[in-house]
PDB file of N, CA and C in Angstrom:
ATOM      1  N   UNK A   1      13.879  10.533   0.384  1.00  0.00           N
ATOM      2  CA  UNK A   1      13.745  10.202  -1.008  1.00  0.00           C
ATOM      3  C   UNK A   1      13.403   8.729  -1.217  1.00  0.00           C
ATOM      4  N   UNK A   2      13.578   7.915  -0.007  1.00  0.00           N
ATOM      5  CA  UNK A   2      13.282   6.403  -0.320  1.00  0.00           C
ATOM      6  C   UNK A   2      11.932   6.376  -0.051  1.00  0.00           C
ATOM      7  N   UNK A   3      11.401   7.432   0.450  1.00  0.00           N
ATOM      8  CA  UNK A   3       9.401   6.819   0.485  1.00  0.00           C
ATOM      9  C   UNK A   3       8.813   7.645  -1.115  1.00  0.00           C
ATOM     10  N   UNK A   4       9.887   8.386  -1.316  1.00  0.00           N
ATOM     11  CA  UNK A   4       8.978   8.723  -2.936  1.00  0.00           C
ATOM     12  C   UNK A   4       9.423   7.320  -4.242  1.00  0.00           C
ATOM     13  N   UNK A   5      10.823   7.028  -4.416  1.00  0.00           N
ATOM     14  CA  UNK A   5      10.891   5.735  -4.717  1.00  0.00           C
ATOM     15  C   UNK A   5      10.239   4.646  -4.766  1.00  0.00           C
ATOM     16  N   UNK A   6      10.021   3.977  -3.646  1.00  0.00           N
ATOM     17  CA  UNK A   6       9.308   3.485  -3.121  1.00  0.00           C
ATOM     18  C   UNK A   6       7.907   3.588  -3.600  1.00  0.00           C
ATOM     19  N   UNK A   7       7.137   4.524  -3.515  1.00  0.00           N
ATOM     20  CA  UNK A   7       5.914   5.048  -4.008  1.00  0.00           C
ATOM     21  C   UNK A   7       5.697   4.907  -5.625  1.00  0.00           C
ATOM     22  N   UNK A   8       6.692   5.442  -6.165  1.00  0.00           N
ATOM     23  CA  UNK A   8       6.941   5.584  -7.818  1.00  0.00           C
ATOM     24  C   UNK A   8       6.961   4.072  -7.940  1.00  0.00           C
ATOM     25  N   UNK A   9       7.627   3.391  -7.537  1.00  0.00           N
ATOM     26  CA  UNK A   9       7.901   1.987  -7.813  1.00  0.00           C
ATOM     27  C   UNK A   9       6.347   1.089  -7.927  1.00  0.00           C
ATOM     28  N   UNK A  10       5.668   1.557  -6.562  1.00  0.00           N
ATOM     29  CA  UNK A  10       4.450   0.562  -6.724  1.00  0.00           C
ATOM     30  C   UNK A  10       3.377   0.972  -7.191  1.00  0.00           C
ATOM     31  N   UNK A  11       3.092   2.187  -7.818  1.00  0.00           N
ATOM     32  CA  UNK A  11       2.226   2.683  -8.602  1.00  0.00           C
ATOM     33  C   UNK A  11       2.391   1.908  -9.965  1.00  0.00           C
ATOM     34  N   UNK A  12       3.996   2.058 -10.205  1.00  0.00           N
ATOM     35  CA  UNK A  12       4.117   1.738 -11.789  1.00  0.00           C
ATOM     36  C   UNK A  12       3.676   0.197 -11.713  1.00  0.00           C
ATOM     37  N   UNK A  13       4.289  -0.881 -10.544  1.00  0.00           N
ATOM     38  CA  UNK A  13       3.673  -2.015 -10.763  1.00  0.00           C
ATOM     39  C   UNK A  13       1.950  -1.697 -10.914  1.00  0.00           C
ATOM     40  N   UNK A  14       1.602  -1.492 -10.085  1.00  0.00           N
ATOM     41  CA  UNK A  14      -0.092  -1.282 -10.151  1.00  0.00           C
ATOM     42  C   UNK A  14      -0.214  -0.907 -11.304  1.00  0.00           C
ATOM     43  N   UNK A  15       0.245  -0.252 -12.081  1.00  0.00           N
ATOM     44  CA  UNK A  15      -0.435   0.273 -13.545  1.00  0.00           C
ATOM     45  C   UNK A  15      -0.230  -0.920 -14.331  1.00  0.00           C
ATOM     46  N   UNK A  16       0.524  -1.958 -14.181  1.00  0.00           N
ATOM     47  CA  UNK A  16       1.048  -3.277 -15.220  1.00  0.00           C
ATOM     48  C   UNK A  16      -0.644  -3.695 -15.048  1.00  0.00           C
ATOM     49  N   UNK A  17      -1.002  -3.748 -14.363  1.00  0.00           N
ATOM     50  CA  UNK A  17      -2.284  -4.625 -14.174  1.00  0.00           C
ATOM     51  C   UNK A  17      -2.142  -6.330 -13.899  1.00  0.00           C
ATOM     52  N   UNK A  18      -1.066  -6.499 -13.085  1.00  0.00           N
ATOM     53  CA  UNK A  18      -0.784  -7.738 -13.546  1.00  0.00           C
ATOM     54  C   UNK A  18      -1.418  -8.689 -12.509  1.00  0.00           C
ATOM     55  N   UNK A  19      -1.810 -10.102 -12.341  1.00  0.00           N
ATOM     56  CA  UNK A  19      -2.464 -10.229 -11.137  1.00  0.00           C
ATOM     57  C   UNK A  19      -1.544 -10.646 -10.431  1.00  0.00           C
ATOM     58  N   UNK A  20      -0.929 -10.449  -9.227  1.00  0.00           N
ATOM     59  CA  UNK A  20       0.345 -10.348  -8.544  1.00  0.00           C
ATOM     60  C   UNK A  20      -0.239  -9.221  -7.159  1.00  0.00           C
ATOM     61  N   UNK A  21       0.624 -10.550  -6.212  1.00  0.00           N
ATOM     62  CA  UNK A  21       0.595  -8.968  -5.152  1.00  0.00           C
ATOM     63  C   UNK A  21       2.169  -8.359  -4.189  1.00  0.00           C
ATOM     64  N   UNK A  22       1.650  -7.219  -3.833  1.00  0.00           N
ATOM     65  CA  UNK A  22       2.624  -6.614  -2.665  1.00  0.00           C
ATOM     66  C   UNK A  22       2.569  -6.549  -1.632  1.00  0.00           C
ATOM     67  N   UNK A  23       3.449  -6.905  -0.948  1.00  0.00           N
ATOM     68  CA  UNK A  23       3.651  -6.748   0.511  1.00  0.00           C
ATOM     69  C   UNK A  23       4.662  -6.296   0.762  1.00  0.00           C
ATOM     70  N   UNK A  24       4.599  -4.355   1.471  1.00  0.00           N
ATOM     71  CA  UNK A  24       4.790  -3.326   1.871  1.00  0.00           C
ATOM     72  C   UNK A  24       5.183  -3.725   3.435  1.00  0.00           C
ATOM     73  N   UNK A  25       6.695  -3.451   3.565  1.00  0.00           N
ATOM     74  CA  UNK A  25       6.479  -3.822   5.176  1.00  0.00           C
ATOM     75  C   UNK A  25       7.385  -2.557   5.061  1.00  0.00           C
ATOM     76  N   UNK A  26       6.627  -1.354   6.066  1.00  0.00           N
ATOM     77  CA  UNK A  26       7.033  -0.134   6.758  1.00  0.00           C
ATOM     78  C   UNK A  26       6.413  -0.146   7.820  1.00  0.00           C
ATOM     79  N   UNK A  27       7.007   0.989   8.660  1.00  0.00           N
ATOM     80  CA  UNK A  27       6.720   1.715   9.895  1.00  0.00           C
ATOM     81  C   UNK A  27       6.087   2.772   9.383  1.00  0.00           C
ATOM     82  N   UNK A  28       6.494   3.577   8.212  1.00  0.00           N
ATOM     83  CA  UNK A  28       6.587   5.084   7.901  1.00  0.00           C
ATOM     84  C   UNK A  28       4.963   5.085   7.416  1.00  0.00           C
ATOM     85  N   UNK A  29       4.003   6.054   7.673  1.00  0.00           N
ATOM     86  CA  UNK A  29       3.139   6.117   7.401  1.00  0.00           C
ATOM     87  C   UNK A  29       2.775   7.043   6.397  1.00  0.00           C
ATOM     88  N   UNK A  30       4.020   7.454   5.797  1.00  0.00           N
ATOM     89  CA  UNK A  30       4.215   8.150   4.001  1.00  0.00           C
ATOM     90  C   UNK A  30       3.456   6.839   3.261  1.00  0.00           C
ATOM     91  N   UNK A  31       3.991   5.726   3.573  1.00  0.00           N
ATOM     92  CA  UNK A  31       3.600   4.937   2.415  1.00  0.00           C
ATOM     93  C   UNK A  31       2.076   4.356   2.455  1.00  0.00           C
ATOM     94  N   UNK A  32       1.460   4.759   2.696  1.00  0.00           N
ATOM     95  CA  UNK A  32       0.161   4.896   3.279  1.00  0.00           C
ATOM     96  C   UNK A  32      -1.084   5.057   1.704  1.00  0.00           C
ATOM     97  N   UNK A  33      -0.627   6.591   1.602  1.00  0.00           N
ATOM     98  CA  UNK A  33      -1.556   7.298   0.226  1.00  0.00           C
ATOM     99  C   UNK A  33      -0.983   6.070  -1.204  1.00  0.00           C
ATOM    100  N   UNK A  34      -0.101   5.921  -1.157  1.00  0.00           N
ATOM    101  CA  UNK A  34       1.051   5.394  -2.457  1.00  0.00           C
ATOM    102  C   UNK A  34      -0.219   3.737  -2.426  1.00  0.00           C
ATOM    103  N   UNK A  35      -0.018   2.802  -1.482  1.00  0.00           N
ATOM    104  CA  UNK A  35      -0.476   1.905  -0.969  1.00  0.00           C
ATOM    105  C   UNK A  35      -2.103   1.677  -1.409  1.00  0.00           C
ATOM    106  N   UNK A  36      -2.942   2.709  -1.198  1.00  0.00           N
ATOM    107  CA  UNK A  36      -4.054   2.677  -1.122  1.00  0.00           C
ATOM    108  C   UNK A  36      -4.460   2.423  -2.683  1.00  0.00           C
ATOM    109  N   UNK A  37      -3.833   3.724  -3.392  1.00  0.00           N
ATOM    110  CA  UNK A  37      -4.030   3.859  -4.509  1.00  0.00           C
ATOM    111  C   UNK A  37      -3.812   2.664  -5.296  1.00  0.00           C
ATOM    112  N   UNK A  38      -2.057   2.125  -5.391  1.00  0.00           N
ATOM    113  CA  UNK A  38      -2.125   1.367  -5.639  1.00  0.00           C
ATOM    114  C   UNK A  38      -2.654  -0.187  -5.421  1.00  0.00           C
ATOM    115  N   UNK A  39      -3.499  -0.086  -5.056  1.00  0.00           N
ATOM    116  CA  UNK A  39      -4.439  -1.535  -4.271  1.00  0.00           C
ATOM    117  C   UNK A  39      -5.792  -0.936  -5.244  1.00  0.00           C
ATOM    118  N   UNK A  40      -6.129   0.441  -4.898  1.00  0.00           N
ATOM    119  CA  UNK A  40      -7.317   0.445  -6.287  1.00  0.00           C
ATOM    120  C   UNK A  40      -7.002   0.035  -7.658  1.00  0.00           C
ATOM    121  N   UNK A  41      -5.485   0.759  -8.174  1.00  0.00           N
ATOM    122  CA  UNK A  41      -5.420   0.299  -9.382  1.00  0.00           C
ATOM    123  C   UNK A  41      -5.395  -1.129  -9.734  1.00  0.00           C
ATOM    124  N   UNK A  42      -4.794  -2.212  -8.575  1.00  0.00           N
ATOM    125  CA  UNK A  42      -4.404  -3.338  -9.060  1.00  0.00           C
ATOM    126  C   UNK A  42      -5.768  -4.289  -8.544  1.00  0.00           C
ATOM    127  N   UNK A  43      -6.506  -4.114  -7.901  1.00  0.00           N
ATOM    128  CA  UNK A  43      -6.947  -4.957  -7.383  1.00  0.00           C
ATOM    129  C   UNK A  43      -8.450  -5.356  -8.351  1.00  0.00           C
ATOM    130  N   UNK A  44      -8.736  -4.852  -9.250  1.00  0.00           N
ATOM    131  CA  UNK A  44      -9.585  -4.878 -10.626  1.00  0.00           C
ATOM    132  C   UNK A  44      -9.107  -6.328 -11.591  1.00  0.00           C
ATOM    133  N   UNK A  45      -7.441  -6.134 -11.487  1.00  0.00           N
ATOM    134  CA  UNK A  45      -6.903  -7.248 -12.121  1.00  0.00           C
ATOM    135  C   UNK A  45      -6.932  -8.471 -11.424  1.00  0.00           C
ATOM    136  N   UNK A  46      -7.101  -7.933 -10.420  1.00  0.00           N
ATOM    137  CA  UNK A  46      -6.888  -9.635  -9.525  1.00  0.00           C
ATOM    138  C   UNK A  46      -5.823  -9.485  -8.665  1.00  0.00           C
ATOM    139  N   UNK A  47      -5.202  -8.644  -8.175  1.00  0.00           N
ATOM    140  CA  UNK A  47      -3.641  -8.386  -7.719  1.00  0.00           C
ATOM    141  C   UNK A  47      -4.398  -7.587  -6.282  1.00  0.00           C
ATOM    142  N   UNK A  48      -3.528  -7.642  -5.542  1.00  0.00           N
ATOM    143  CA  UNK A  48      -3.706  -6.788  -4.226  1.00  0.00           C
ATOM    144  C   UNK A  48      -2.238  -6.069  -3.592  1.00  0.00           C
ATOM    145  N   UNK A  49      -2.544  -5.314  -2.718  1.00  0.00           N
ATOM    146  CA  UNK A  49      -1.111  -4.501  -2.240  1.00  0.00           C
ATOM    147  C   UNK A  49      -1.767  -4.721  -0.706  1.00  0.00           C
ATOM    148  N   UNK A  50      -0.985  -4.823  -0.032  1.00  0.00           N
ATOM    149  CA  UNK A  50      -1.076  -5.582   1.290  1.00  0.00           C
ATOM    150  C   UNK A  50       0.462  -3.976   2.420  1.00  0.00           C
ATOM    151  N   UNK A  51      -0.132  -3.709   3.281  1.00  0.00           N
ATOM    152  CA  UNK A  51       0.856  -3.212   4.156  1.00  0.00           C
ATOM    153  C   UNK A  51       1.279  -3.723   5.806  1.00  0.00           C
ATOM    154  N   UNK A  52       2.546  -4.591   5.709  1.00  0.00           N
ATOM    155  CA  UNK A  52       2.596  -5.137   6.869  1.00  0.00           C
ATOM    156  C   UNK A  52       3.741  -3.915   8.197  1.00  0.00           C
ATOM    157  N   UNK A  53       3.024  -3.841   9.486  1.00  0.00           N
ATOM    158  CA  UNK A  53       3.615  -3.145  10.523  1.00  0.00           C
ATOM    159  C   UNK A  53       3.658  -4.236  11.731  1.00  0.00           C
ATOM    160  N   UNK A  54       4.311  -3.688  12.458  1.00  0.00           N
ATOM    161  CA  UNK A  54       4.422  -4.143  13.219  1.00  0.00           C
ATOM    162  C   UNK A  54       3.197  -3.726  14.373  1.00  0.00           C
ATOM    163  N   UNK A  55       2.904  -4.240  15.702  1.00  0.00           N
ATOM    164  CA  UNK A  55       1.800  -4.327  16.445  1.00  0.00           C
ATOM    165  C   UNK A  55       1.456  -3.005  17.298  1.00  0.00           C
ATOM    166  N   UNK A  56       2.738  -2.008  17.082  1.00  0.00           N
ATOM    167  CA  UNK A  56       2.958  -0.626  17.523  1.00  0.00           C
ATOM    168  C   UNK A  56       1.998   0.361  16.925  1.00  0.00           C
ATOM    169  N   UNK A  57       1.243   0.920  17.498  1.00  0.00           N
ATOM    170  CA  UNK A  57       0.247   1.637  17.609  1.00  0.00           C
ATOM    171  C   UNK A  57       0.589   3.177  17.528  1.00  0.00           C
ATOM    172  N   UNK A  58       0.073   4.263  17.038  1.00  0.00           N
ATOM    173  CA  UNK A  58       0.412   5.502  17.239  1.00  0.00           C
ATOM    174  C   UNK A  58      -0.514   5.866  17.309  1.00  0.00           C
ATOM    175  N   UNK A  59      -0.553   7.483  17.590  1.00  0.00           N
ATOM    176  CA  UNK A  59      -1.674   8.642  18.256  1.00  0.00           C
ATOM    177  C   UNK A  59      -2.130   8.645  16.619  1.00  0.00           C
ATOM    178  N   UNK A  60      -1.145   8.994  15.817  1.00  0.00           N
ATOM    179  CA  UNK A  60      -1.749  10.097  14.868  1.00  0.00           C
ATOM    180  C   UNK A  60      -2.575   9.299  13.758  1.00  0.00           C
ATOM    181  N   UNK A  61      -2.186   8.263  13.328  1.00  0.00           N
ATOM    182  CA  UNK A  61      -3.110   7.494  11.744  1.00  0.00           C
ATOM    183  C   UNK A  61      -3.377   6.808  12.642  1.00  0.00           C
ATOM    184  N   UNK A  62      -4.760   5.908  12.520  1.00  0.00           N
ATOM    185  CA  UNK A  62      -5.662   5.056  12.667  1.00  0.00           C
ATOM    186  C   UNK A  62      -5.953   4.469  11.355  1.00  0.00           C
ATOM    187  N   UNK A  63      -5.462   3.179  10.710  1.00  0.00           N
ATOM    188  CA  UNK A  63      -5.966   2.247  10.036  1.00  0.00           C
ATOM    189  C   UNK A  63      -6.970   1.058   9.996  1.00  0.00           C
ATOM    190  N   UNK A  64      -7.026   0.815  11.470  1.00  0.00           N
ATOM    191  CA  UNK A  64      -8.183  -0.195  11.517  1.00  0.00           C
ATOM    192  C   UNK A  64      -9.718   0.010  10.904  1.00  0.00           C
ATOM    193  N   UNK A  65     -10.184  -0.706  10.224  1.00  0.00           N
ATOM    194  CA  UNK A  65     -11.410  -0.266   9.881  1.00  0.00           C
ATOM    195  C   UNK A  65     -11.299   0.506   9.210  1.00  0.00           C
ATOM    196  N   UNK A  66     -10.741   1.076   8.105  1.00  0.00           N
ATOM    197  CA  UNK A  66     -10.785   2.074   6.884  1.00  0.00           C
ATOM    198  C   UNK A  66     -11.513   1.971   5.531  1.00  0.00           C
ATOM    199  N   UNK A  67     -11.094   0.252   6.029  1.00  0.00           N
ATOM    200  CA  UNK A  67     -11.954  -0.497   4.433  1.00  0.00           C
ATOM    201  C   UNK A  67     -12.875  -1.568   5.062  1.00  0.00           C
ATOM    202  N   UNK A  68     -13.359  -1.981   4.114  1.00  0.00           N
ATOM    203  CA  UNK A  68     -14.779  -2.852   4.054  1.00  0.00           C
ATOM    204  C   UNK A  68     -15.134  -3.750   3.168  1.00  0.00           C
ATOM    205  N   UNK A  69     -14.893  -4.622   3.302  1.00  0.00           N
ATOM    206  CA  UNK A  69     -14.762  -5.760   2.154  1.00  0.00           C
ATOM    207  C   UNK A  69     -16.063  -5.961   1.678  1.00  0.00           C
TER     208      UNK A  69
END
């Protein structure tokens, strides 16, 4: 229930539009979809959502290279 929280929480910031940013530090790769989105909504205003991990690598998500500045 703390990655839907969590999720609910930074959407609603992202909807403020405010220019401000987040930095997301998980392992859990739930917070992933929540993250993205909210970085589209906010990042129009000037705001960004940022996700920090640690250097640990897994089989299953691959993030490198997803986006493209």
């Amino acid at each position: 229930m703390v990655d839907t929280a969590l999720a609910a929480d930074l959407l609603e910031w992202a909807r403020r539009g405010e220019r401000e940013w987040a930095l997301v530090l998980s392992e859990d790769d739930d917070v992933v979809p929540p993250l993205f989105t909210a970085e589209a909504w906010i990042r129009p205003c000037g705001g960004r959502a940022f996700l920090l991990r640690s250097s640990r690598r897994t089989a299953y998500l691959k993030l490198d290279g997803l986006l493209m500045e």
